[in-house]
C-alpha atoms as a PDB file:
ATOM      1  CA  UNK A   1      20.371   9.270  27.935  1.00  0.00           C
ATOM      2  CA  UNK A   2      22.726   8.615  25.382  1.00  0.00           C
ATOM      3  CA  UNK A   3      24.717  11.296  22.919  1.00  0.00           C
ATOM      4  CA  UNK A   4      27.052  10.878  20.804  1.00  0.00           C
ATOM      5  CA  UNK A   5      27.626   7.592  21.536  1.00  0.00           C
ATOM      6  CA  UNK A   6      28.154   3.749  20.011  1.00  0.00           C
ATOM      7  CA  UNK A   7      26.147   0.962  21.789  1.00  0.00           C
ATOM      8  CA  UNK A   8      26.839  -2.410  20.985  1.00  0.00           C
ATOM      9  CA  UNK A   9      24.816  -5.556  22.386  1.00  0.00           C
ATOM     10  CA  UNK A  10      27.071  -8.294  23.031  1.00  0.00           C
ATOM     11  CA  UNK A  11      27.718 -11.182  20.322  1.00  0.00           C
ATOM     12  CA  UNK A  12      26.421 -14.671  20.807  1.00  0.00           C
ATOM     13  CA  UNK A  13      28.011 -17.425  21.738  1.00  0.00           C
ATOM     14  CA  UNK A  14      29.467 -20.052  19.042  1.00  0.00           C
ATOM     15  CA  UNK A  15      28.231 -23.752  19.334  1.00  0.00           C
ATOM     16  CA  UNK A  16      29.959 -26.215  20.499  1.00  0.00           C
ATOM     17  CA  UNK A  17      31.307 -28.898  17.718  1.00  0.00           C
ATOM     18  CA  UNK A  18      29.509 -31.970  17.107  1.00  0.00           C
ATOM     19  CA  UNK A  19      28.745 -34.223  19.880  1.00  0.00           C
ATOM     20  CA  UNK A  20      27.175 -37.662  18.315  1.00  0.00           C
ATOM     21  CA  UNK A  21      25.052 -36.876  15.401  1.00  0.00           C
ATOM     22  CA  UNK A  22      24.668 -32.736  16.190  1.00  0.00           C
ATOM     23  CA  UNK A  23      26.980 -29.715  16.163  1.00  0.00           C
ATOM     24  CA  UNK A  24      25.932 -26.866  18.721  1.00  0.00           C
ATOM     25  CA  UNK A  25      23.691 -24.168  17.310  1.00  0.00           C
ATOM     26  CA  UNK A  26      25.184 -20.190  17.818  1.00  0.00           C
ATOM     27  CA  UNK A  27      23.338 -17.795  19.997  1.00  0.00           C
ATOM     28  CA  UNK A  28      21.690 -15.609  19.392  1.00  0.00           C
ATOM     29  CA  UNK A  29      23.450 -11.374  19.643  1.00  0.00           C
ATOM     30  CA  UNK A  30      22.142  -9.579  22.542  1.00  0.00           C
ATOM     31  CA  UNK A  31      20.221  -6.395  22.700  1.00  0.00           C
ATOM     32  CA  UNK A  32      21.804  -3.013  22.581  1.00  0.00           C
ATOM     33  CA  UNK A  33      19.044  -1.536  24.640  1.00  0.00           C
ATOM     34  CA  UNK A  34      17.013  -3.868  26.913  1.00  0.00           C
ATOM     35  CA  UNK A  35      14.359  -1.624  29.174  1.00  0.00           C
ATOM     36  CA  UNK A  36      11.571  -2.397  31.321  1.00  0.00           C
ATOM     37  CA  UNK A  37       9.882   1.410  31.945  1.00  0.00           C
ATOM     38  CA  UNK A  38      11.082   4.811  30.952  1.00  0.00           C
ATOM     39  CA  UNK A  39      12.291   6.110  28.496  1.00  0.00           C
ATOM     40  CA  UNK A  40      16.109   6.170  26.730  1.00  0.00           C
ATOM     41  CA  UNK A  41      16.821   8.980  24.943  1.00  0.00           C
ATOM     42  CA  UNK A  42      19.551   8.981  22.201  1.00  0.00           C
ATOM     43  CA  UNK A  43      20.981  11.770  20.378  1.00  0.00           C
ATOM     44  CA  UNK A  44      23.762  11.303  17.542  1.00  0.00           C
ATOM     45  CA  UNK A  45      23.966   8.048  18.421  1.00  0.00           C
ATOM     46  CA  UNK A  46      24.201   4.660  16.681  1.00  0.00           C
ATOM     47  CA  UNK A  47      23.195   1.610  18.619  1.00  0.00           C
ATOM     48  CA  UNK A  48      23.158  -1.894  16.907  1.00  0.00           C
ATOM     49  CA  UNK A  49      22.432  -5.493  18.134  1.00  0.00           C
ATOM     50  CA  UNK A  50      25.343  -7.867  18.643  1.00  0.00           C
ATOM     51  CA  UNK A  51      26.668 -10.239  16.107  1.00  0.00           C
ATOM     52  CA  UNK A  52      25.255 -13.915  15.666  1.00  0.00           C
ATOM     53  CA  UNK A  53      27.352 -16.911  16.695  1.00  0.00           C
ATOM     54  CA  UNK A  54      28.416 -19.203  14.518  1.00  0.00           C
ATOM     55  CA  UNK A  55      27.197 -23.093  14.333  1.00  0.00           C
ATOM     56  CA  UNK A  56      29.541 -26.054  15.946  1.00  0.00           C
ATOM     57  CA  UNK A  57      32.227 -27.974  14.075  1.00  0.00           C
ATOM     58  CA  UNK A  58      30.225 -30.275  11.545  1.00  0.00           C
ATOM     59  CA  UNK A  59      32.756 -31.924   9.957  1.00  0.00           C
ATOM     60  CA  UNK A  60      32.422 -35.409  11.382  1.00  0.00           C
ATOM     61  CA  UNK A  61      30.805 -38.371  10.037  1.00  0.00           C
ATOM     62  CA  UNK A  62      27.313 -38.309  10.411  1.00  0.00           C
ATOM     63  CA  UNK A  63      27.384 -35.059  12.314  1.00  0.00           C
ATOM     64  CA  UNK A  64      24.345 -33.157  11.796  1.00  0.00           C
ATOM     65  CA  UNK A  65      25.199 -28.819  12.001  1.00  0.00           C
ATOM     66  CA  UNK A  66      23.970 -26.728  14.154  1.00  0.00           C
ATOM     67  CA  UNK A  67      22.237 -23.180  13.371  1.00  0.00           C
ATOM     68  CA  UNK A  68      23.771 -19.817  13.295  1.00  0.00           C
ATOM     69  CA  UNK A  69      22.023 -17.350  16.119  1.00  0.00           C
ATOM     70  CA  UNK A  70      20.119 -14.454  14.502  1.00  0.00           C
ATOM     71  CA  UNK A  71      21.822 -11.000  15.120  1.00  0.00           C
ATOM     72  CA  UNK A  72      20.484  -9.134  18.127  1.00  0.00           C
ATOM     73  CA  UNK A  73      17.861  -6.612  17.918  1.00  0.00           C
ATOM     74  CA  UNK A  74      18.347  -2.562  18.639  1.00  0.00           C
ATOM     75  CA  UNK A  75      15.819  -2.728  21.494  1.00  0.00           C
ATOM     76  CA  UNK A  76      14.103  -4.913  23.541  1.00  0.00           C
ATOM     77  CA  UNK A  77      11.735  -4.589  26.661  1.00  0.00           C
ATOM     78  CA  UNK A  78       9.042  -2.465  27.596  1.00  0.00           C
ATOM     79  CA  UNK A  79      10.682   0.873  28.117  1.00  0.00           C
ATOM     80  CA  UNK A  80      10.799   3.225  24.668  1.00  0.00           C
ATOM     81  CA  UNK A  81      13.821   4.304  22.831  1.00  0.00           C
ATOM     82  CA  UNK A  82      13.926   8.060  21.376  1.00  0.00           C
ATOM     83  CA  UNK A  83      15.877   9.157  18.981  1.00  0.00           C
ATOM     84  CA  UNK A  84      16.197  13.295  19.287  1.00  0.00           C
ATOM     85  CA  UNK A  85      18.026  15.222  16.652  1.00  0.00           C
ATOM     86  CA  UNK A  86      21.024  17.443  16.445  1.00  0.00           C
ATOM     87  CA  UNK A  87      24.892  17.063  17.079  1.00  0.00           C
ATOM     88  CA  UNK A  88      26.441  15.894  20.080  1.00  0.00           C
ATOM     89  CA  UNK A  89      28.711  18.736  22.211  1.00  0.00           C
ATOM     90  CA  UNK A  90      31.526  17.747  24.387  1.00  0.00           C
ATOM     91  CA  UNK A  91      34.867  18.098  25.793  1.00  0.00           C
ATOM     92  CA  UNK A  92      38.173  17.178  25.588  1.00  0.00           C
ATOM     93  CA  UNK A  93      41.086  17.317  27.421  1.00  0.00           C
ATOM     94  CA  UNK A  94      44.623  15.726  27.972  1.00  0.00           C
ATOM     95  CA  UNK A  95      44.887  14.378  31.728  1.00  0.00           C
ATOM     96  CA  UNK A  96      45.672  14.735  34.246  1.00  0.00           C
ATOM     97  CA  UNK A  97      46.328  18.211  34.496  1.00  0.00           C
ATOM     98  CA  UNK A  98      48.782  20.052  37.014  1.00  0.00           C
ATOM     99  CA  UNK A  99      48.346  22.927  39.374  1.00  0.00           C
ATOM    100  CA  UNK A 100      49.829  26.918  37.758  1.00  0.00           C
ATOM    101  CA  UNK A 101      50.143  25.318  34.284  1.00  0.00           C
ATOM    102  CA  UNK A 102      48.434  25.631  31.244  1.00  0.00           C
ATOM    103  CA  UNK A 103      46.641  23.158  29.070  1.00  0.00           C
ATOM    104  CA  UNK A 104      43.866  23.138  26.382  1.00  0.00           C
ATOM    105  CA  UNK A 105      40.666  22.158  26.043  1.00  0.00           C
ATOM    106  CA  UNK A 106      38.582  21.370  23.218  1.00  0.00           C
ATOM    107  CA  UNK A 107      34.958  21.878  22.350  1.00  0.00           C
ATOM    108  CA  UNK A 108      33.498  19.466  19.478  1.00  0.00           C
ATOM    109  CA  UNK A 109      29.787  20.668  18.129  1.00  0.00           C
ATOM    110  CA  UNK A 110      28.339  22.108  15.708  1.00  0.00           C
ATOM    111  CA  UNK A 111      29.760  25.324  13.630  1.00  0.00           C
ATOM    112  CA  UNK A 112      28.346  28.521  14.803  1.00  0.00           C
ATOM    113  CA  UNK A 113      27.968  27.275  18.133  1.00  0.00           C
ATOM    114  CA  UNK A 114      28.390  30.213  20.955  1.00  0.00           C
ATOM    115  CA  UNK A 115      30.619  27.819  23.411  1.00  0.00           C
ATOM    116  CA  UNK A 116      31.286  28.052  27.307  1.00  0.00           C
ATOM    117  CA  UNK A 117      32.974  25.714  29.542  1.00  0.00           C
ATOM    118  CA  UNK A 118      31.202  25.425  32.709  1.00  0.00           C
ATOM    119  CA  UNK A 119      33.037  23.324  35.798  1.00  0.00           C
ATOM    120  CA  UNK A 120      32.721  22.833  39.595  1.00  0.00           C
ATOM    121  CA  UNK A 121      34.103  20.731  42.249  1.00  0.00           C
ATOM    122  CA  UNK A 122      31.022  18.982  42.165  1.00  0.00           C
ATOM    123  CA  UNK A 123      28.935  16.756  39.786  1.00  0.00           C
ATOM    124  CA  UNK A 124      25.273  16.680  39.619  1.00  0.00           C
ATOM    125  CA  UNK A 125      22.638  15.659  37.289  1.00  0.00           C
ATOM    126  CA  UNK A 126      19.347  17.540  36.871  1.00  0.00           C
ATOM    127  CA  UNK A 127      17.106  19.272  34.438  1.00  0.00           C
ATOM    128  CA  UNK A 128      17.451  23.213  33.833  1.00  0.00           C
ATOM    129  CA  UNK A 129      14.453  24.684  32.421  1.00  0.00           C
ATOM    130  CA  UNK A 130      14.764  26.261  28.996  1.00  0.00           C
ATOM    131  CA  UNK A 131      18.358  23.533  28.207  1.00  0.00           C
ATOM    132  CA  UNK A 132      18.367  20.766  25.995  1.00  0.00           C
ATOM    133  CA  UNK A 133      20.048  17.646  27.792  1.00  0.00           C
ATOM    134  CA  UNK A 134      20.811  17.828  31.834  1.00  0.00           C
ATOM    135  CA  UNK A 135      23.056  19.518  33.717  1.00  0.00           C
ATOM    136  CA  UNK A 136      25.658  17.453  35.218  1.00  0.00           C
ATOM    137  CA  UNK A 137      27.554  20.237  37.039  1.00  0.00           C
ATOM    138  CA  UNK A 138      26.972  21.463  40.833  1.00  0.00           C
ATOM    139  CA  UNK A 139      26.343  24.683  41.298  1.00  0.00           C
ATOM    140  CA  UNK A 140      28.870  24.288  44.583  1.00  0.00           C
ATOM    141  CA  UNK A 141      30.965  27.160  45.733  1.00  0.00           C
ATOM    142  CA  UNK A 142      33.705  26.363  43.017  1.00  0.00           C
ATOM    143  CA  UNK A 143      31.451  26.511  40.001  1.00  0.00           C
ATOM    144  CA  UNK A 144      32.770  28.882  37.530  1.00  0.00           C
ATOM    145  CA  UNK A 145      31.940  29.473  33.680  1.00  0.00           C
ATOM    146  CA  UNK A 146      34.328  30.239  31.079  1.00  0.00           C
ATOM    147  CA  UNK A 147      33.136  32.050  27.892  1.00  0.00           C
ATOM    148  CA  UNK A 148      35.131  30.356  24.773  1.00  0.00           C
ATOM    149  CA  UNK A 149      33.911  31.690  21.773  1.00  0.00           C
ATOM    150  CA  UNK A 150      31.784  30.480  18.656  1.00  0.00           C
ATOM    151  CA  UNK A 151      32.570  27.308  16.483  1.00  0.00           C
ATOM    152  CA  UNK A 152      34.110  27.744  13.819  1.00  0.00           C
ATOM    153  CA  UNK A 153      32.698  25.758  10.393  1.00  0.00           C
ATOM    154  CA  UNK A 154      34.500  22.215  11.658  1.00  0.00           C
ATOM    155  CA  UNK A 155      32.646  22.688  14.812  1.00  0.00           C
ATOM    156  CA  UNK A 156      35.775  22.604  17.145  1.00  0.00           C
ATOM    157  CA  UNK A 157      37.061  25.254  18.934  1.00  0.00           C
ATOM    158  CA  UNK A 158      40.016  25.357  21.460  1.00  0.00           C
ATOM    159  CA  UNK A 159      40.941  27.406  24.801  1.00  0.00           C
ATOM    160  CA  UNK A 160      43.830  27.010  27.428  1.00  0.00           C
ATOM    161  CA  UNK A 161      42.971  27.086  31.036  1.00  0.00           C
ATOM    162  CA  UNK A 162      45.647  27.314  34.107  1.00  0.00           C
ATOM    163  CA  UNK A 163      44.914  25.388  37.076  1.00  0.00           C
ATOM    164  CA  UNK A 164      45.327  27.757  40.110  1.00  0.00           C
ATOM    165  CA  UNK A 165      47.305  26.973  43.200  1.00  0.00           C
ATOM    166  CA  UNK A 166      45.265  23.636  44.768  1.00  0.00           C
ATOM    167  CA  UNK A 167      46.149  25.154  48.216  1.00  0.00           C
ATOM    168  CA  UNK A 168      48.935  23.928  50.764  1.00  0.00           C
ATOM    169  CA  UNK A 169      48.679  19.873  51.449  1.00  0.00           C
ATOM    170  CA  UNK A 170      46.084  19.193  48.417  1.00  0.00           C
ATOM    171  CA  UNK A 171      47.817  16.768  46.580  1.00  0.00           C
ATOM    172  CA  UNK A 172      44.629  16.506  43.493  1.00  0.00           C
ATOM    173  CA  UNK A 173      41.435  17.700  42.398  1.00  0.00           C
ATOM    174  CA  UNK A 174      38.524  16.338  40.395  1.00  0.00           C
ATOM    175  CA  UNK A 175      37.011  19.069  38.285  1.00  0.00           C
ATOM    176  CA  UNK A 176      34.013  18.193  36.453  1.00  0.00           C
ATOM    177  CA  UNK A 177      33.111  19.976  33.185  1.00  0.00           C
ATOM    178  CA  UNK A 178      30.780  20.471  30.508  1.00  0.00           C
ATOM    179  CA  UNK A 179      30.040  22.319  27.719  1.00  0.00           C
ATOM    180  CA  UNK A 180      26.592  24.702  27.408  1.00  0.00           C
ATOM    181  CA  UNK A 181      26.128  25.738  23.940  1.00  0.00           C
ATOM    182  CA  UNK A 182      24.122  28.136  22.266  1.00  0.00           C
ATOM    183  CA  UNK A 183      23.481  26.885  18.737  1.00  0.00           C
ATOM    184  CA  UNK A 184      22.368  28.940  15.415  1.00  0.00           C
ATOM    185  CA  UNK A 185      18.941  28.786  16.012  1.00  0.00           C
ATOM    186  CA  UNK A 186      18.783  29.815  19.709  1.00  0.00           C
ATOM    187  CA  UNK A 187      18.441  26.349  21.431  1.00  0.00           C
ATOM    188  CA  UNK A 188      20.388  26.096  24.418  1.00  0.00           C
ATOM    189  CA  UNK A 189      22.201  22.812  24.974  1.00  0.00           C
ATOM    190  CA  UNK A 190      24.789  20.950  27.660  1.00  0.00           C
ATOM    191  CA  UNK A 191      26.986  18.712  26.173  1.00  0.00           C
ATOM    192  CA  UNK A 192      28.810  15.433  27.333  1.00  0.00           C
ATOM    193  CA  UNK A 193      30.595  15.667  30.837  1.00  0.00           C
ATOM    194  CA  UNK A 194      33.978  15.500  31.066  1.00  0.00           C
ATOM    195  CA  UNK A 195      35.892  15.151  34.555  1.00  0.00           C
ATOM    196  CA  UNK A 196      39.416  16.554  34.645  1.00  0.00           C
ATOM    197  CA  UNK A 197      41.690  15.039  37.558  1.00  0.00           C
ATOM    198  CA  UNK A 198      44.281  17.885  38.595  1.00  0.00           C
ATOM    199  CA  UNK A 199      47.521  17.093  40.559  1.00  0.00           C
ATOM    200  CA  UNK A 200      49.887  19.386  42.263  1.00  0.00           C
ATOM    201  CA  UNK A 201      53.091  20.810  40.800  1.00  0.00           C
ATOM    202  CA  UNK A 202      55.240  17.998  42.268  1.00  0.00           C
ATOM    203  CA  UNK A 203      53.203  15.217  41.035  1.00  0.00           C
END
């Protein structure tokens, strides 16, 4: 899966100039998706095949040019590429963080989103029943959820979190975060993860 995301296939090659009587041809761009089973899912996303290269140096005598590669196609393979609709939710954060201070966090979605930030010590990835897009939060002993607020018509909203106390001798944390959403018509949906790295106060 795939959301709000660019996914580029990588560009040919350029020929190699004229060697006797015939410049290189270019290759050809590479897939941005190549898949042999399953499925890819992609949601406000735009994926596009890599550039052609460009044909050798022709400009000798006698020198006959090469071709330019064709650009390279979305998709490739025997796996299928879905496209699902709606706007891509994440996170955002300045890092790294430190222990008994403050700093923000912002939510990017849609406008009327209701937002909340949940985290853990933990990652995971699974499917919860009844949410669009998969967890990727542990529901460990540290998972906590933070109630933000709803989107306002830009679709960003921000809160400030403090760090607590990491505890004598912990010199840093990973904290790993995402967004659940509730949108305007009722569909529940995790956004991107986001993994915060927390130091201590004398880092």
């Amino acid at each position: 899966r795939a959301s709000g995301s660019a996914i580029l296939g990588g560009d040919g090659g350029n020929g190699g100039a004229c060697l006797l009587t015939t410049a290189g041809d270019g290759g050809d761009g590479g897939p941005a998706f190549e898949t042999s089973a399953g499925t890819v899912r992609l949601r406000d996303c735009t994926a596009t095949g890599g550039a052609p290269g460009m044909p050798g140096d022709a400009s000798g005598p006698n020198c006959t040019p090469g071709r330019p590669g064709a650009p390279g196609p979305v998709h490739t393979g025997t796996g299928t590429l879905v496209t699902t609709s709606g706007v891509h939710r994440g996170l955002d954060a300045a890092m790294p963080v430190h222990e008994l201070e403050p700093f923000s966090v912002t939510f990017q979605g849609a406008p009327g989103d209701l937002v909340a930030v949940v985290w853990s010590g933990a990652a995971a990835a699974g499917e919860v029943f009844g949410v669009t897009w998969p967890a990727l939060v542990a529901l460990a002993p540290s998972f906590q959820v933070l109630v933000v607020g709803v989107a306002p018509s830009g679709g960003a909203i921000t809160t400030v979190v403090t760090l607590p106390d990491l505890g004598p001798g912990v010199e840093s944390v990973q904290l790993f975060c995402q967004s659940l959403a509730l949108g305007v018509g009722g569909a529940l949906t995790f956004g991107g993860p986001l993994t915060l790295v927390g130091l201590d106060a004398d880092s």
